[in-house]
PDB file of N, CA and C in Angstrom:
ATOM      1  N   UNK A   1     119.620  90.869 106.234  1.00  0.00           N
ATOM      2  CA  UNK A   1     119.979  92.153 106.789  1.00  0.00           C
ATOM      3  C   UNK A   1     119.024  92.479 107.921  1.00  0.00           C
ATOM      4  N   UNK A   2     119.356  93.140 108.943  1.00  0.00           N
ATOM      5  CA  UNK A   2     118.592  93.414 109.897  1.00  0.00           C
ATOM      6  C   UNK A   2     118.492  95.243 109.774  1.00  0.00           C
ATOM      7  N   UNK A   3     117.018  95.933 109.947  1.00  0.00           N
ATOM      8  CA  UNK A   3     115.876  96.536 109.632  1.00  0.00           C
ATOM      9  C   UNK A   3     115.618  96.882 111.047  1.00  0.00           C
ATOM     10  N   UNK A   4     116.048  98.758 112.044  1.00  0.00           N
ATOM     11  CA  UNK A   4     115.693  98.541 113.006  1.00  0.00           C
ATOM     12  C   UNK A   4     114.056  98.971 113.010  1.00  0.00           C
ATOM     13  N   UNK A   5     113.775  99.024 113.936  1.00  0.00           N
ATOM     14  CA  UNK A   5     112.329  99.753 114.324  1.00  0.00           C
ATOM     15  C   UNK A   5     112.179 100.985 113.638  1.00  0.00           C
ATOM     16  N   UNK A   6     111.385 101.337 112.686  1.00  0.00           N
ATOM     17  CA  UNK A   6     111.768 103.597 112.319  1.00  0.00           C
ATOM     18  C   UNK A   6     112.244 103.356 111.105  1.00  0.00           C
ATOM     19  N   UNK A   7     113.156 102.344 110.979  1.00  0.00           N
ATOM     20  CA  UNK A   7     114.044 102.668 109.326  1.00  0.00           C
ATOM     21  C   UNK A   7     113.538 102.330 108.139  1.00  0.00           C
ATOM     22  N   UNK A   8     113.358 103.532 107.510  1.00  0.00           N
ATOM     23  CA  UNK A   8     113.079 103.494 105.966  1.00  0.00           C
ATOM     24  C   UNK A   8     113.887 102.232 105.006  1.00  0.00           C
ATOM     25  N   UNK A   9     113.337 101.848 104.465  1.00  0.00           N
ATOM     26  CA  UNK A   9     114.093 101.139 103.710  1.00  0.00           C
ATOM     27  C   UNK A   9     113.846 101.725 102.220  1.00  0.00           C
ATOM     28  N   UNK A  10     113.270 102.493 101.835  1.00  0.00           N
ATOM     29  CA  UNK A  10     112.757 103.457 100.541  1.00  0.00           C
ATOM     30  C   UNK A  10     111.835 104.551 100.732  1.00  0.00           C
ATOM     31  N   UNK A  11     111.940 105.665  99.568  1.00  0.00           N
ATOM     32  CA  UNK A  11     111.443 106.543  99.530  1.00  0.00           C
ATOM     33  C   UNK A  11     110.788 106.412  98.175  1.00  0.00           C
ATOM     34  N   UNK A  12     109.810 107.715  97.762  1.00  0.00           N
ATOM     35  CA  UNK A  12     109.137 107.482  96.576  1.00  0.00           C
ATOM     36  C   UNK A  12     110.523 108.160  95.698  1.00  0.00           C
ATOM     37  N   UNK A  13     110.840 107.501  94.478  1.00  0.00           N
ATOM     38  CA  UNK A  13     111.588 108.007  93.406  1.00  0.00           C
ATOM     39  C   UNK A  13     112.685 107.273  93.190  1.00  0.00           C
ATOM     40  N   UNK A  14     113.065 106.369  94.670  1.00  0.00           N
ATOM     41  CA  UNK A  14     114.344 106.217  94.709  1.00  0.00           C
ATOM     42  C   UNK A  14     114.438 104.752  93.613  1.00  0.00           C
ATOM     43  N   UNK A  15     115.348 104.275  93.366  1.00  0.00           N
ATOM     44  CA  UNK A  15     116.020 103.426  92.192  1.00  0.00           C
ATOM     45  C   UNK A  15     115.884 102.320  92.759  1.00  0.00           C
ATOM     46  N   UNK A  16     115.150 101.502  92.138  1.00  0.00           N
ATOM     47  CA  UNK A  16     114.489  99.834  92.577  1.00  0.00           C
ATOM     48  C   UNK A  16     115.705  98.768  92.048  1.00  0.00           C
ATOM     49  N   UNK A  17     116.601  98.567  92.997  1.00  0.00           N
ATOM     50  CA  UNK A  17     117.859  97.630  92.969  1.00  0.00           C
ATOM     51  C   UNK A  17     117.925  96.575  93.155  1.00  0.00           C
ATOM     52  N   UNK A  18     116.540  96.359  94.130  1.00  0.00           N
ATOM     53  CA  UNK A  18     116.557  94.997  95.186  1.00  0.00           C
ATOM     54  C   UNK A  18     115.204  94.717  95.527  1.00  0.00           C
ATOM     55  N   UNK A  19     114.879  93.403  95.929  1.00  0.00           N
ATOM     56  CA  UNK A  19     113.994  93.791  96.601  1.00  0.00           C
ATOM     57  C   UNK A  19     113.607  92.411  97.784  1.00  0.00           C
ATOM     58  N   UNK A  20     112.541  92.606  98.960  1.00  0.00           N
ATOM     59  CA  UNK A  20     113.411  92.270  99.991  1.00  0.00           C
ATOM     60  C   UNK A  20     112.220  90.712 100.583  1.00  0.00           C
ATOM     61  N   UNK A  21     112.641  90.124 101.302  1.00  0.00           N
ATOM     62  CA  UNK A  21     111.726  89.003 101.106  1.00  0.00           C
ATOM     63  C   UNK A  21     112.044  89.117 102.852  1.00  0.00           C
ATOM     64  N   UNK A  22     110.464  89.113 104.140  1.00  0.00           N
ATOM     65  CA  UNK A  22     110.751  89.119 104.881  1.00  0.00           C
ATOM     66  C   UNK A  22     110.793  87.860 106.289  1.00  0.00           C
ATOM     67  N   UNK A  23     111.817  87.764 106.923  1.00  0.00           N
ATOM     68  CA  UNK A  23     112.176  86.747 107.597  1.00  0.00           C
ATOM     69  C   UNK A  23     111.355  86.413 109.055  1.00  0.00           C
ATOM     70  N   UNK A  24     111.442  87.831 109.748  1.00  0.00           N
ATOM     71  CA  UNK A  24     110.731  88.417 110.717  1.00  0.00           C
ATOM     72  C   UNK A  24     110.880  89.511 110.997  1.00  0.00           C
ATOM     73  N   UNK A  25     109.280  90.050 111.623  1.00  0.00           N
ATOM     74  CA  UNK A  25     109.026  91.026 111.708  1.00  0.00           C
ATOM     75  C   UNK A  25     108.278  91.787 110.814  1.00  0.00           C
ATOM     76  N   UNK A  26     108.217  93.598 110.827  1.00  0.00           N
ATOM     77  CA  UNK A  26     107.247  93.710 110.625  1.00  0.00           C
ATOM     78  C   UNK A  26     107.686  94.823 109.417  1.00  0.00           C
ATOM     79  N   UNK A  27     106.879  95.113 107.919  1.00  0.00           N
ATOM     80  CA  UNK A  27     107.106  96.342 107.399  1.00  0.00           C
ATOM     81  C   UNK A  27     105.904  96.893 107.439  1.00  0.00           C
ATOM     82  N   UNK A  28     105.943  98.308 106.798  1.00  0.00           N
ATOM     83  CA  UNK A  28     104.959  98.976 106.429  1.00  0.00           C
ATOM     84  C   UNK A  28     104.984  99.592 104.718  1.00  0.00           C
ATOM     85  N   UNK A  29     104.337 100.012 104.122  1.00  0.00           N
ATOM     86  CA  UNK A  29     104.247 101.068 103.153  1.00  0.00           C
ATOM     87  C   UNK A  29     103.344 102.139 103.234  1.00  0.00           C
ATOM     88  N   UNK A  30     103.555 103.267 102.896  1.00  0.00           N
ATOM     89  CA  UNK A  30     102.391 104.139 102.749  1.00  0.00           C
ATOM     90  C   UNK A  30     102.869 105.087 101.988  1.00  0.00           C
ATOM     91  N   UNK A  31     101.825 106.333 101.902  1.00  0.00           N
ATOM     92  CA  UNK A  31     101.953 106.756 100.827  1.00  0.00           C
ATOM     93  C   UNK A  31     101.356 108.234 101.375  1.00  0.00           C
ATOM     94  N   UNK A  32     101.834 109.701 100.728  1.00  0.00           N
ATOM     95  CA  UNK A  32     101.510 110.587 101.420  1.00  0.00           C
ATOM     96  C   UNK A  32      99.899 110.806 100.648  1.00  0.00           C
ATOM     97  N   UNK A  33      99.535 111.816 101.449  1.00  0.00           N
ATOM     98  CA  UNK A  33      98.206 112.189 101.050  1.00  0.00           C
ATOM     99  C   UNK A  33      97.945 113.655 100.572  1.00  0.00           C
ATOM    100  N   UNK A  34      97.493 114.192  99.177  1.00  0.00           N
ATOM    101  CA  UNK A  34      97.695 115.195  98.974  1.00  0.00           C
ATOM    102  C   UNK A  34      97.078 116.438  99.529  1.00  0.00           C
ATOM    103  N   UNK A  35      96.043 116.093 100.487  1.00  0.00           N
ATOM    104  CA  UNK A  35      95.919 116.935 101.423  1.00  0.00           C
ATOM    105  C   UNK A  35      96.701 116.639 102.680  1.00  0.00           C
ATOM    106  N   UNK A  36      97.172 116.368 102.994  1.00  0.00           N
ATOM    107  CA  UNK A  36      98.472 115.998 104.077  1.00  0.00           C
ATOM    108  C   UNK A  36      97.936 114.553 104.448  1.00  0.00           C
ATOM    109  N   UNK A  37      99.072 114.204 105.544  1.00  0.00           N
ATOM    110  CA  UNK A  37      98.587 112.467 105.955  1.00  0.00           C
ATOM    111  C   UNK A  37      99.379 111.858 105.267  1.00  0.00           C
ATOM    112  N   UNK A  38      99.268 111.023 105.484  1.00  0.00           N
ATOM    113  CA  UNK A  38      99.518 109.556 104.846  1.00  0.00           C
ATOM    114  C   UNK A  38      98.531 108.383 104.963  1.00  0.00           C
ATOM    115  N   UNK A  39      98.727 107.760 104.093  1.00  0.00           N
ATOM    116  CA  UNK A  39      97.730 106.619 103.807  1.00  0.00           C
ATOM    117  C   UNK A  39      98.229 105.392 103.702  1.00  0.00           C
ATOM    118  N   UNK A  40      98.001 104.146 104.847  1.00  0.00           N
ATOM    119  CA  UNK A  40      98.928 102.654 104.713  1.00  0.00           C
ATOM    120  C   UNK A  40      98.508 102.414 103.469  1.00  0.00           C
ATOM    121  N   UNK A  41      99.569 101.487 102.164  1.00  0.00           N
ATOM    122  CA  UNK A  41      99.262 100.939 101.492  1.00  0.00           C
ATOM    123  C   UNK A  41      99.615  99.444 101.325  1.00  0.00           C
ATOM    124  N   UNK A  42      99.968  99.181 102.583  1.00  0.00           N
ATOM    125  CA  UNK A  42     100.521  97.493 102.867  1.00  0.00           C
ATOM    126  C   UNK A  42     101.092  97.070 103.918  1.00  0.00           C
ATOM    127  N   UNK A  43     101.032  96.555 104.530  1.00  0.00           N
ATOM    128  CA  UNK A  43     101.841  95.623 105.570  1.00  0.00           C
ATOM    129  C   UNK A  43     102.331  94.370 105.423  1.00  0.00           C
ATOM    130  N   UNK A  44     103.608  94.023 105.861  1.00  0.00           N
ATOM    131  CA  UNK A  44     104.369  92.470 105.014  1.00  0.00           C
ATOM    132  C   UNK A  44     104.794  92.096 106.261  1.00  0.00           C
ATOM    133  N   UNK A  45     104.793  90.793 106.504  1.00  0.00           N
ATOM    134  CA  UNK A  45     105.316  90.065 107.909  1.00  0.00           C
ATOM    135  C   UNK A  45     106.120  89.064 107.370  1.00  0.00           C
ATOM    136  N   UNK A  46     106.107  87.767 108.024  1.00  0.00           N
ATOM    137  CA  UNK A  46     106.891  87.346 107.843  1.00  0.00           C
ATOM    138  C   UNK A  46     106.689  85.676 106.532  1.00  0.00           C
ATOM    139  N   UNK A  47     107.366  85.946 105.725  1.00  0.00           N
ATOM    140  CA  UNK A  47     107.443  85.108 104.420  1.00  0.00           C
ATOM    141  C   UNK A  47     106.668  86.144 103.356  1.00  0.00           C
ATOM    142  N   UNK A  48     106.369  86.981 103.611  1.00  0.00           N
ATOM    143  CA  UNK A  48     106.132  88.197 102.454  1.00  0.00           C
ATOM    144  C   UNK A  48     107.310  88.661 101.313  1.00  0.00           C
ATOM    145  N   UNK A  49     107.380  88.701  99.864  1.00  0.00           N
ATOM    146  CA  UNK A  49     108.205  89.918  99.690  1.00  0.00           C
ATOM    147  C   UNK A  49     107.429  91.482  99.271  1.00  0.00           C
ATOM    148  N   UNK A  50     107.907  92.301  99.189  1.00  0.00           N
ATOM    149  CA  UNK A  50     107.764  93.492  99.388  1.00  0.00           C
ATOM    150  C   UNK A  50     108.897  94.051  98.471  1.00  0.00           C
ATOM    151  N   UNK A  51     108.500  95.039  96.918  1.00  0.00           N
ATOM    152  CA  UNK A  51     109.515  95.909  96.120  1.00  0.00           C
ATOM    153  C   UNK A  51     109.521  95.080  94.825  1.00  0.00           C
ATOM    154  N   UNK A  52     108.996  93.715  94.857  1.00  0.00           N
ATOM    155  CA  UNK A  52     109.341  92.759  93.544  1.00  0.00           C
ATOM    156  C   UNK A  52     108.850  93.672  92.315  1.00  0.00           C
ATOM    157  N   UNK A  53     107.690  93.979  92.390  1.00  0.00           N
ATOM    158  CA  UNK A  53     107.005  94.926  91.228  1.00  0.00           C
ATOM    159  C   UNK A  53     108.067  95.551  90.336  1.00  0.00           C
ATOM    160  N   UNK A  54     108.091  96.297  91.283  1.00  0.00           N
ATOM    161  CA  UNK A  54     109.377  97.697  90.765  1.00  0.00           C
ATOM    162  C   UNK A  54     110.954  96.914  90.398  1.00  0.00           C
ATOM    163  N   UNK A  55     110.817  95.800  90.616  1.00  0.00           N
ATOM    164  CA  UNK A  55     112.096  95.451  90.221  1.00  0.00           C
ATOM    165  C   UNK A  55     112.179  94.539  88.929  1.00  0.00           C
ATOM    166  N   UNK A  56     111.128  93.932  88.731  1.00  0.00           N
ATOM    167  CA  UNK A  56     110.473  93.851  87.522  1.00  0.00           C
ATOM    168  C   UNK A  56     110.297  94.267  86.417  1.00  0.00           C
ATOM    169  N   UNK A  57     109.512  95.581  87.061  1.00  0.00           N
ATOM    170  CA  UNK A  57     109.278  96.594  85.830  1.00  0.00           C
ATOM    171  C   UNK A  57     110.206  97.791  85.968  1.00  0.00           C
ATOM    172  N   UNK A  58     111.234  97.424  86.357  1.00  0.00           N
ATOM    173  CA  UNK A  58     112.114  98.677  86.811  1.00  0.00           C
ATOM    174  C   UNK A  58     111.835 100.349  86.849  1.00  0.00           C
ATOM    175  N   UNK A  59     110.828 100.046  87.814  1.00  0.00           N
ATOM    176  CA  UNK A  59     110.064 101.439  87.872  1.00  0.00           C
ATOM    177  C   UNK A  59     111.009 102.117  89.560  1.00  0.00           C
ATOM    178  N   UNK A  60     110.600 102.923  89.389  1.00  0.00           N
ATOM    179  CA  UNK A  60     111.479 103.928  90.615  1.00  0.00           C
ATOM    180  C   UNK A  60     109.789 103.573  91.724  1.00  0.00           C
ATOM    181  N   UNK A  61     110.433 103.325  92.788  1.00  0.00           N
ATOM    182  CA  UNK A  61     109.403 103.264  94.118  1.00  0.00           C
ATOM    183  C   UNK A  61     108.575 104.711  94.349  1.00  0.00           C
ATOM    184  N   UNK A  62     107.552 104.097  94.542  1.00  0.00           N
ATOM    185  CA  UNK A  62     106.203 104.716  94.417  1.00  0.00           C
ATOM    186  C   UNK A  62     105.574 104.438  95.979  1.00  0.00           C
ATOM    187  N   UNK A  63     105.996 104.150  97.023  1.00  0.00           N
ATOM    188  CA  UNK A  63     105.848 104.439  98.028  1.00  0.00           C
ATOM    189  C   UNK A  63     107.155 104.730  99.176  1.00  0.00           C
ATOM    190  N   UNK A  64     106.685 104.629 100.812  1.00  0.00           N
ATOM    191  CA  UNK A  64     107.908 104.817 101.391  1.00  0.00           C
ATOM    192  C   UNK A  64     107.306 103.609 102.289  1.00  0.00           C
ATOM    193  N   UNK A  65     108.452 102.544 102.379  1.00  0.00           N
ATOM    194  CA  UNK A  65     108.851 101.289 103.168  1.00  0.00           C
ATOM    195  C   UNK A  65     109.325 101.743 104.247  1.00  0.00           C
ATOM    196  N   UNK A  66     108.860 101.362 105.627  1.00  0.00           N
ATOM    197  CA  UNK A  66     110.043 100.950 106.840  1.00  0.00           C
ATOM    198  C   UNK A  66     109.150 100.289 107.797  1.00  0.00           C
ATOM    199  N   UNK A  67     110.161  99.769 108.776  1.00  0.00           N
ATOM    200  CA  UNK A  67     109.918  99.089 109.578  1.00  0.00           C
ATOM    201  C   UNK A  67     109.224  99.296 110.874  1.00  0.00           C
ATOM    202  N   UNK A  68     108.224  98.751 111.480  1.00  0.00           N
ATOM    203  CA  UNK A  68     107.293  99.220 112.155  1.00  0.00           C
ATOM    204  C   UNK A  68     108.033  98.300 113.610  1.00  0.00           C
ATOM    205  N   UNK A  69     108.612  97.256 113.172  1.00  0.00           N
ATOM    206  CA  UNK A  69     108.982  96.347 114.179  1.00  0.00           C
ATOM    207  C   UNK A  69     110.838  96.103 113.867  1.00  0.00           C
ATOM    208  N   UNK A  70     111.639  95.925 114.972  1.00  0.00           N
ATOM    209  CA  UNK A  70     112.911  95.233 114.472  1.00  0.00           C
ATOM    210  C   UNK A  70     112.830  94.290 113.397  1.00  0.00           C
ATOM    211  N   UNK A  71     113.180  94.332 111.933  1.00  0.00           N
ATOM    212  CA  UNK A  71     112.885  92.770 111.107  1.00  0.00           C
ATOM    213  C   UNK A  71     114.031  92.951 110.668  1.00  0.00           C
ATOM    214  N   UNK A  72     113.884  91.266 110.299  1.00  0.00           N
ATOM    215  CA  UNK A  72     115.300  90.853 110.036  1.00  0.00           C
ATOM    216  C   UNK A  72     114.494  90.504 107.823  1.00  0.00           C
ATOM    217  N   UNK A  73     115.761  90.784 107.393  1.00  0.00           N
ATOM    218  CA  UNK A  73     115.386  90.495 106.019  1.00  0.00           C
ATOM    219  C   UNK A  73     116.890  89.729 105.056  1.00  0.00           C
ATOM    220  N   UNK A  74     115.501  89.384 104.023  1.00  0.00           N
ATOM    221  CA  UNK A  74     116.514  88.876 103.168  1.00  0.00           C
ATOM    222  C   UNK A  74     116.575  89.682 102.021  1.00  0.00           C
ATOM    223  N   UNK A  75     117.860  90.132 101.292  1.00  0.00           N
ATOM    224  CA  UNK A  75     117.718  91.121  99.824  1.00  0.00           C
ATOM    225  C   UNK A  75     118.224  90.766  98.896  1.00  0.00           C
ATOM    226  N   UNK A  76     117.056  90.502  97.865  1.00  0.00           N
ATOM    227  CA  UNK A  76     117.580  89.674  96.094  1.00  0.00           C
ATOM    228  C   UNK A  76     118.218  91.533  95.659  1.00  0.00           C
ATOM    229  N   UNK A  77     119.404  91.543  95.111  1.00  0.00           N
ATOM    230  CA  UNK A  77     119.619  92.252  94.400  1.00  0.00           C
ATOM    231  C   UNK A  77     118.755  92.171  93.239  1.00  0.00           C
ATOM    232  N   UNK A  78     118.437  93.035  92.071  1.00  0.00           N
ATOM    233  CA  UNK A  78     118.003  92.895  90.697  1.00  0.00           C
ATOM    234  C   UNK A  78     119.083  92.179  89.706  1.00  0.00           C
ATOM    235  N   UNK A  79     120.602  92.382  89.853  1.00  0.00           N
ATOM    236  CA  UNK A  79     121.381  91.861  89.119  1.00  0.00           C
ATOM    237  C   UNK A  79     121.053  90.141  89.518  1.00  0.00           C
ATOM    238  N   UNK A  80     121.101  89.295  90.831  1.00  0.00           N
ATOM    239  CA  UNK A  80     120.372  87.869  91.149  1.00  0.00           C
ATOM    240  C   UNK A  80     118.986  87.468  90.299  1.00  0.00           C
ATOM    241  N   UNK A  81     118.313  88.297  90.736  1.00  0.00           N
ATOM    242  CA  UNK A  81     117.651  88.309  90.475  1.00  0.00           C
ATOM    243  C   UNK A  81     116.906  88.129  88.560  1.00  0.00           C
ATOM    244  N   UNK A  82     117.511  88.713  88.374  1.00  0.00           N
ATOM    245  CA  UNK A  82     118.146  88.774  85.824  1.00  0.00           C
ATOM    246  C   UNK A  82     118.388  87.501  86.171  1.00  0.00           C
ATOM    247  N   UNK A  83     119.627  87.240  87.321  1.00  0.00           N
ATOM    248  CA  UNK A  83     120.486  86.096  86.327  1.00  0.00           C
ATOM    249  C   UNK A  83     119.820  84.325  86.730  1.00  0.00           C
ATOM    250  N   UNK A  84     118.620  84.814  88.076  1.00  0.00           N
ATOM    251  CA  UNK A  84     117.971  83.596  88.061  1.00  0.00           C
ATOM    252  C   UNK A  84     116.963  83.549  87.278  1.00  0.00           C
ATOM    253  N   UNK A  85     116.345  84.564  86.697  1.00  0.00           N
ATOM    254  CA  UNK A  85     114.951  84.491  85.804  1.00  0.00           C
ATOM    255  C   UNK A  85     115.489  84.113  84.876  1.00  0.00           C
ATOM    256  N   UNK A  86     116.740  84.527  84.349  1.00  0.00           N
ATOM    257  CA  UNK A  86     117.380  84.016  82.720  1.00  0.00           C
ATOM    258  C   UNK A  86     117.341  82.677  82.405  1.00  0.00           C
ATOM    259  N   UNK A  87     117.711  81.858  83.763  1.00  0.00           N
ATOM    260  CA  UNK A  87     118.042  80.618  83.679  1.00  0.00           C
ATOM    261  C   UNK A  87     116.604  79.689  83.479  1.00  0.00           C
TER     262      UNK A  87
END
């Protein structure tokens, strides 16, 4: 899937479905700050994945993902994902 420059790919809370393994280009994560701000909590380039955790432990995302650069990605659903760990 292609990821433009700006676009979120998650928010904190939202429902961990997938998660994304990157081809090129660039992500970010961060995280707000409770006195305002935000704070980076990762950067993923290229052959990174990024979201596996949460899809794992099927926890709801705990940061906000997007793209700092045009990237192009690849996305394991969680249902692929069951049915290759099963095997």
């Amino acid at each position: 899937m292609q990821v433009d420059a700006g676009q979120v790919l998650w928010r904190p809370r939202d429902i961990s479905d997938s998660f994304y393994i990157v081809i090129n280009g660039r992500l970010r994560a961060i995280t707000e700050k409770d006195v305002g701000g935000v704070k980076i909590t990762g950067e993923y380039g290229q052959g990174d994945t990024v979201g596996e955790l949460d899809v794992i432990t099927k926890s709801p995302r705990r940061t906000t993902v997007h793209a700092i650069r045009d990237t192009e990605l690849i996305r394991m659903p969680q249902t692929l994902f069951n049915a290759i760990s099963a095997r």
